[in-house]
Protein backbone atom coordinates (compact mmCIF):
# COMPACT_ATOMS: atom_id res chain seq x y z
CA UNK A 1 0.00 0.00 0.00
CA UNK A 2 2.69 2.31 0.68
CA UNK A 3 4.38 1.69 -2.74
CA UNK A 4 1.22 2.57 -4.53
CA UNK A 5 0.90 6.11 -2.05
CA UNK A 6 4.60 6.85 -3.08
CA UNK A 7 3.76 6.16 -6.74
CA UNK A 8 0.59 8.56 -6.94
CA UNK A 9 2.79 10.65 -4.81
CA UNK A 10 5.30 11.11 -7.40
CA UNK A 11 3.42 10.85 -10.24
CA UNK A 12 1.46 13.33 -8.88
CA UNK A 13 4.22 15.85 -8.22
CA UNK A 14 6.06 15.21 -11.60
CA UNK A 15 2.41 16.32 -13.01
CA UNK A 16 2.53 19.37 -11.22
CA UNK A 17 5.99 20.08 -11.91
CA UNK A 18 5.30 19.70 -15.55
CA UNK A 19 2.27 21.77 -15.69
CA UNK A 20 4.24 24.60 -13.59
CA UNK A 21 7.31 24.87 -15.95
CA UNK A 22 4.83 24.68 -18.80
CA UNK A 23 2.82 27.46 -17.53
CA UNK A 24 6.28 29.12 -16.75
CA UNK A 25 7.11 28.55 -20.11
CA UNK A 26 4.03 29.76 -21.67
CA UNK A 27 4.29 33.22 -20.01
CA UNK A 28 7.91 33.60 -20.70
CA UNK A 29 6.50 33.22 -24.15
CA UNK A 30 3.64 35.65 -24.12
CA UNK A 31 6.04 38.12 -22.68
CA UNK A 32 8.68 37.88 -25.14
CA UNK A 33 5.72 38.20 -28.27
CA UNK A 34 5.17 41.63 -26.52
CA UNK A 35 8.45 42.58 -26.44
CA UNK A 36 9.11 41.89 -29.70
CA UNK A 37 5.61 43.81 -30.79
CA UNK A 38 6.85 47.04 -28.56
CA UNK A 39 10.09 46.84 -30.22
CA UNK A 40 8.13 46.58 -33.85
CA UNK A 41 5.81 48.41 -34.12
CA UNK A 42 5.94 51.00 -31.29
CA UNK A 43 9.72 51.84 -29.64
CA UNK A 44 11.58 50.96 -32.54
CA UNK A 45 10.03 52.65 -35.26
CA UNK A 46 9.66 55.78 -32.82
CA UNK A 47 13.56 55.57 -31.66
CA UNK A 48 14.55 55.10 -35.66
CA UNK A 49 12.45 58.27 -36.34
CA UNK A 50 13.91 59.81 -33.47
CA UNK A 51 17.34 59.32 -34.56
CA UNK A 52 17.17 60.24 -37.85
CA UNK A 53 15.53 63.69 -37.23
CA UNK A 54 18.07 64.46 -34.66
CA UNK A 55 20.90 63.85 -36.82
CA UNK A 56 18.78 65.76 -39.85
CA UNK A 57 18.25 68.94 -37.71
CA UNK A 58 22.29 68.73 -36.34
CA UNK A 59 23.29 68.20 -39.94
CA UNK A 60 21.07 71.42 -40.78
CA UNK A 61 22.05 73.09 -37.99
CA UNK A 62 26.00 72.62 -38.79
CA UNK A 63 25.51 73.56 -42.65
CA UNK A 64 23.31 77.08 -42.07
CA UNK A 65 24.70 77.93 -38.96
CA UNK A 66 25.49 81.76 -38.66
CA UNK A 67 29.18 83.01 -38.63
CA UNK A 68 29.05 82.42 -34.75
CA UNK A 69 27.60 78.91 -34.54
CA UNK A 70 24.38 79.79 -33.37
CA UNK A 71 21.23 78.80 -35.88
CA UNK A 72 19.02 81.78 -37.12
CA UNK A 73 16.12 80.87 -34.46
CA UNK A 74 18.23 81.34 -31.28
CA UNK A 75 20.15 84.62 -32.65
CA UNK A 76 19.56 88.10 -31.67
CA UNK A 77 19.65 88.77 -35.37
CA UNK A 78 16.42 87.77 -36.82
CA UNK A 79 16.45 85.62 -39.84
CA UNK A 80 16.96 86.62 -43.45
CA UNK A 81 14.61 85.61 -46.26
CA UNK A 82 17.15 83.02 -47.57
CA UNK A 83 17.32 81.88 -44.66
CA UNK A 84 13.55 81.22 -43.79
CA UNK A 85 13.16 80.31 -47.35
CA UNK A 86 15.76 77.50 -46.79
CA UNK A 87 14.34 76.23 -43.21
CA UNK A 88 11.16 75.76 -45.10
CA UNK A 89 12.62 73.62 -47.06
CA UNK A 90 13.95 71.55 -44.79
CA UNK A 91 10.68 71.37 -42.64
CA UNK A 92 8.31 70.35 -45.56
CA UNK A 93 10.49 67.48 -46.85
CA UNK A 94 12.23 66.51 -43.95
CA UNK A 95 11.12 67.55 -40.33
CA UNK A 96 7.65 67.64 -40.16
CA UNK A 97 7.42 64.23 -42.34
CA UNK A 98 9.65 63.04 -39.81
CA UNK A 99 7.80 64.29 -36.26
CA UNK A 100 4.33 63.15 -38.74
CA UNK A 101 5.88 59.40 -38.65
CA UNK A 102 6.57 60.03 -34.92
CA UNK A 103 2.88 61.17 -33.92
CA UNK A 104 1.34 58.32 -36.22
CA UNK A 105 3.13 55.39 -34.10
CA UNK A 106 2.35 57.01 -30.70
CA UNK A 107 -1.67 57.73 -31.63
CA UNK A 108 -2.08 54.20 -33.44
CA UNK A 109 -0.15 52.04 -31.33
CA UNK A 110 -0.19 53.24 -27.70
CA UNK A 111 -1.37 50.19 -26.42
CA UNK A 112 1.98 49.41 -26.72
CA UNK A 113 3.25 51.68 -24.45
CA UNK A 114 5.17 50.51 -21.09
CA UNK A 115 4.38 52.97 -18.97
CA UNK A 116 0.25 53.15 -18.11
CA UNK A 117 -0.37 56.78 -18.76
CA UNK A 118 0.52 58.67 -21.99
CA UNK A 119 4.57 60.20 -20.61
CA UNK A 120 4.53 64.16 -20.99
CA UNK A 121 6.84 64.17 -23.88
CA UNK A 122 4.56 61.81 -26.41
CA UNK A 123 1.85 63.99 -25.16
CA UNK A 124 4.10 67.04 -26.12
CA UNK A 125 5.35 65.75 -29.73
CA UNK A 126 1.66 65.32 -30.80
CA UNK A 127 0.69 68.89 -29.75
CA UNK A 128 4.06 69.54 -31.43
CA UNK A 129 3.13 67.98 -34.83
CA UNK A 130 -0.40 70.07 -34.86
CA UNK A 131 1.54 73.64 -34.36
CA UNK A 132 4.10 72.70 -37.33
CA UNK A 133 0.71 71.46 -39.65
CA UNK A 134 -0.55 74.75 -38.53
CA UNK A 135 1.90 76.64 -39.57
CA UNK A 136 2.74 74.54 -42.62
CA UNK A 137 -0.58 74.98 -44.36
CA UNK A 138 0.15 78.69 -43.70
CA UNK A 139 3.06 78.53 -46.15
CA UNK A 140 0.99 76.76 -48.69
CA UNK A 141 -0.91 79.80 -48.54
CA UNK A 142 1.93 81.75 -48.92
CA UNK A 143 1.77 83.49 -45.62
CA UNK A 144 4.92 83.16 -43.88
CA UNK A 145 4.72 85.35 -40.62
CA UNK A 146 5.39 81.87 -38.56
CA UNK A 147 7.98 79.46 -39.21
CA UNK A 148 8.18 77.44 -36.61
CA UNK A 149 5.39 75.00 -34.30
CA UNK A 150 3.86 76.92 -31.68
CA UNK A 151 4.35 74.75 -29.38
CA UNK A 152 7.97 73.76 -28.77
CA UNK A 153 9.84 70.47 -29.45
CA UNK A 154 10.27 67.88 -26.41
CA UNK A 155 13.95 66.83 -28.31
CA UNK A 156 16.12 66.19 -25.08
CA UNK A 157 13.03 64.65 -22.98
CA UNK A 158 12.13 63.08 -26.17
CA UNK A 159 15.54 61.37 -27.62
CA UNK A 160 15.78 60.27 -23.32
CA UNK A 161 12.53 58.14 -23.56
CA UNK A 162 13.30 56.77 -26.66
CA UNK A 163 16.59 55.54 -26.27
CA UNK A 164 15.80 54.64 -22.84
CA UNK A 165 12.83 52.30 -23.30
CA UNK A 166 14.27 50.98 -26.44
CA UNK A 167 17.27 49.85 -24.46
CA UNK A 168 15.42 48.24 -21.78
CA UNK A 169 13.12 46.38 -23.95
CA UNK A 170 16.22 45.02 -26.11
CA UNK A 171 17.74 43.68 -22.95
CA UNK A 172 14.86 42.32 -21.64
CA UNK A 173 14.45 40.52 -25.47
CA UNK A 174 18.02 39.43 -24.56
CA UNK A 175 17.16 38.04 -21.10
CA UNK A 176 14.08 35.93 -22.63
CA UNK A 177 15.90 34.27 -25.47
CA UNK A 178 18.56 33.35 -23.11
CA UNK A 179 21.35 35.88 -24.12
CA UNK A 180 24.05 36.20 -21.68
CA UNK A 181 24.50 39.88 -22.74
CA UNK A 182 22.44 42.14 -24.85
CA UNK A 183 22.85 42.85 -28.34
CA UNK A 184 24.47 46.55 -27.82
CA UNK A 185 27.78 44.62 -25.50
CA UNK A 186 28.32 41.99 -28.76
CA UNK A 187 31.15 42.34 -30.16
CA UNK A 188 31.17 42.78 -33.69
């Protein structure tokens, strides 16, 4: 009689022990299809976008800067025509398509956000955008009086949250497929 106890016994806890690592696994699972969806179609995308209109707006910033570094928008010197007439260029083809692409991903896919309320600097870029489409229909009108968003650019809070909750989800992608170290400590 006591053989057959130990026997359910065991059998009993090897069934639970299999069902609890399976569960285990199943959640590890779950987790790591939402990383990789934040990564895809939210942080990614967002930090990509990010990036690129930083490095547009230095590389703007370097080529049109005024004979003592500073751009024409932080000068005591008001801007020239040419200079306006350029920066308009640059907006319409490059910076407002970009901070466009930015407010698309945070309005369509904020359920993939980590935190559980919208941060201050999302909230900011999208009020952002809808100064700069302000402002750009005025120029199709040809009325150039404003040139820039009326409300101001989040960039430092901005580029922070986006490299900083891109990194942590790409080492906790890391962590669930077993990587010892994350991608950005590889060596190449």
């Amino acid at each position: 009689m006591a053989t057959v106890i130990l026997t359910v016994g065991l059998a009993f806890i090897g069934y639970l022990a299999t069902y609890l690592n399976g569960l285990r696994l199943t959640q590890r699972q779950a987790r790591l299809a939402r990383v990789n969806v934040q990564l895809s179609d939210f942080y990614g995308p967002l930090f990509a976008l990010m990036e690129a209109n930083s490095r547009a707006y230095d590389t703007f910033s370097e080529m049109y800067a005024r004979p003592d570094g500073r751009d024409p928008f932080h000068h005591d010197i008001p801007p020239t025509e040419q200079e306006l007439a350029r920066w308009r260029t640059w907006a319409t083809t490059v910076f407002i398509p970009n901070i466009q692409a930015m407010r698309d991903v945070v309005v369509t896919k904020a359920d993939l956000l980590i935190e559980e309320e919208m941060p201050s600097a999302l909230l900011q870029l999208c009020a952002h955008v809808a100064g700069y489409e302000i402002t750009a229909a005025q120029w199709a009108e040809g009325n150039y009086e404003e040139h820039l968003s009326l409300i101001p650019f989040p960039g430092r809070e901005l580029r922070e949250y986006t490299r900083d909750r891109f990194s942590h989800l790409k080492s906790e992608q890391a962590r669930l497929l077993g990587r010892r170290r994350g991608y950005s400590n590889r060596r190449r």
